[in-house]
Protein backbone atom coordinates (compact mmCIF):
# COMPACT_ATOMS: atom_id res chain seq x y z
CA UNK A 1 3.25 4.34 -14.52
CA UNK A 2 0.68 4.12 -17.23
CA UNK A 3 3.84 5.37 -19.76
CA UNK A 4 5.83 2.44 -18.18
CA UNK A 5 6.24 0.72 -22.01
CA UNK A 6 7.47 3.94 -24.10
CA UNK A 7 8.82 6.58 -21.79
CA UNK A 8 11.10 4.35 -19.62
CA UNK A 9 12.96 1.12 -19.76
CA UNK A 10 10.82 -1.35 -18.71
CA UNK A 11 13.90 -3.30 -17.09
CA UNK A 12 14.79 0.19 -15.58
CA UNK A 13 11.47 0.79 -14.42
CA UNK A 14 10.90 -2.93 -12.86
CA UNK A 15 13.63 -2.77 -10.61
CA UNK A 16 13.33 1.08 -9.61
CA UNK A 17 9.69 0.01 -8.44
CA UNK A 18 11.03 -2.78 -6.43
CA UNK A 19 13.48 -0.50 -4.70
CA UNK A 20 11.54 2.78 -3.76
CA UNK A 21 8.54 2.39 -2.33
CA UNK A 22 5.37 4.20 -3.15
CA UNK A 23 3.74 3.68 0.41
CA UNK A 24 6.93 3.66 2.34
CA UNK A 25 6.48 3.06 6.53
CA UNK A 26 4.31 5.26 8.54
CA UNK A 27 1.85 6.16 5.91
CA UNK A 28 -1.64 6.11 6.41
CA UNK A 29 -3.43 5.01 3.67
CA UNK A 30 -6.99 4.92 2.23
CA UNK A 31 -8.53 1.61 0.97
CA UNK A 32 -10.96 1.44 -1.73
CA UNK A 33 -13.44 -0.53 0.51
CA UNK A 34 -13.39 2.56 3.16
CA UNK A 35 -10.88 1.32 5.53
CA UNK A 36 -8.18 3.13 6.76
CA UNK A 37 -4.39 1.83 7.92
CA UNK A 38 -1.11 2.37 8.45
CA UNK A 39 1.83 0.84 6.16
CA UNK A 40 3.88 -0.90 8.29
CA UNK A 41 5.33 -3.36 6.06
CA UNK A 42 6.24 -3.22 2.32
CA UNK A 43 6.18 -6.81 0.04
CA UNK A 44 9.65 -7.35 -2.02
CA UNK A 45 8.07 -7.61 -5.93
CA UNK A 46 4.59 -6.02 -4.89
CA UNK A 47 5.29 -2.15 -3.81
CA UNK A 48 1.86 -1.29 -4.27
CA UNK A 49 0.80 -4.58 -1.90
CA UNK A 50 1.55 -3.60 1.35
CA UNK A 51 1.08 -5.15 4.98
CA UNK A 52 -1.26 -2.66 6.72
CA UNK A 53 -2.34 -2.08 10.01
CA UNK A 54 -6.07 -1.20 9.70
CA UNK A 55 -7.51 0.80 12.21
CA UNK A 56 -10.41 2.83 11.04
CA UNK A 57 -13.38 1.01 8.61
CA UNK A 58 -16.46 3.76 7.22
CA UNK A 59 -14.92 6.38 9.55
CA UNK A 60 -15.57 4.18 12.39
CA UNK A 61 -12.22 2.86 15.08
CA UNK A 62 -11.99 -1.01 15.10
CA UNK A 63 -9.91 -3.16 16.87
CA UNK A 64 -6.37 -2.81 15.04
CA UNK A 65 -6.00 -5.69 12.50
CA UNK A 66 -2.91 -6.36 10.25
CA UNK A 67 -3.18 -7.25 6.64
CA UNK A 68 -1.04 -8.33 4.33
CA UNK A 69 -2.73 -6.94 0.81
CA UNK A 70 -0.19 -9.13 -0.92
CA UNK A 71 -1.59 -12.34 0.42
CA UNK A 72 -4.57 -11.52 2.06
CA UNK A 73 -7.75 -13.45 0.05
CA UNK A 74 -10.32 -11.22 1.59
CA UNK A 75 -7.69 -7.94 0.20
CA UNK A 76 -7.68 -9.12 -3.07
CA UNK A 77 -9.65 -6.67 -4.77
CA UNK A 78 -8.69 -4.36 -2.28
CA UNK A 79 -6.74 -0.85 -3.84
CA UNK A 80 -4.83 1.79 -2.39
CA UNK A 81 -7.02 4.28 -3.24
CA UNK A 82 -5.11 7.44 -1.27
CA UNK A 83 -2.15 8.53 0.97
CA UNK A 84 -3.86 10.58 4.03
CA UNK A 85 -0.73 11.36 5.26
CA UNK A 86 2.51 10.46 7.37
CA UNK A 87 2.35 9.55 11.08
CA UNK A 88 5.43 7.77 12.33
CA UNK A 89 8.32 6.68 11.34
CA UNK A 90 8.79 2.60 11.68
C-alpha cells in the first residue's frame, strides 16, 4: 500500500480495500502487544481493524475475549503485526 498515491488510483484503491479483506475470517493473527486471536469479524471502512477473538497473550491461553480493534480504546495502538495462519472457516 505504501505506492497507494502513484501506482494506483486512489479511488480504485479505496474501494478495492473496502471490498477484499486483508485478514478475512478464520485467520489467526499476531498483535503487536503479543497477543494472539482469531478474525472473526471484519469492520466495513477499516479492513485492517478487525473484531478478534483473543485467545493466547505472551504465549500464554487466557480466557477467550472478543475485541473489536476498530473501537476498542484499550486496541488503539494495537497493530496487526502477522498472519500465523488459517484455522476455520466462519
Amino acid at each position: 500500500m505504501a505506492s497507494g498515491d502513484t501506482a494506483f488510483d486512489i479511488d480504485i484503491l479505496k474501494v478495492f480495500m473496502n471490498k477484499v479483506s486483508p485478514f478475512p475470517k478464520g485467520i489467526e493473527v499476531l498483535l503487536s502487544n503479543g497477543e494472539r486471536g482469531l478474525v472473526i469479524d471484519n469492520t466495513k471502512d477499516l479492513s485492517l481493524r478487525p473484531t478478534l477473538k483473543i485467545f493466547m497473550a505472551k504465549d500464554e491461553a487466557v480466557d477467550p475475549t472478543v475485541v473489536d480493534l476498530a473501537t476498542s480504546p484499550n486496541y488503539r495502538n494495537v497493530t496487526i503485526t502477522e498472519v500465523l495462519h488459517s484455522i476455520v472457516h466462519l
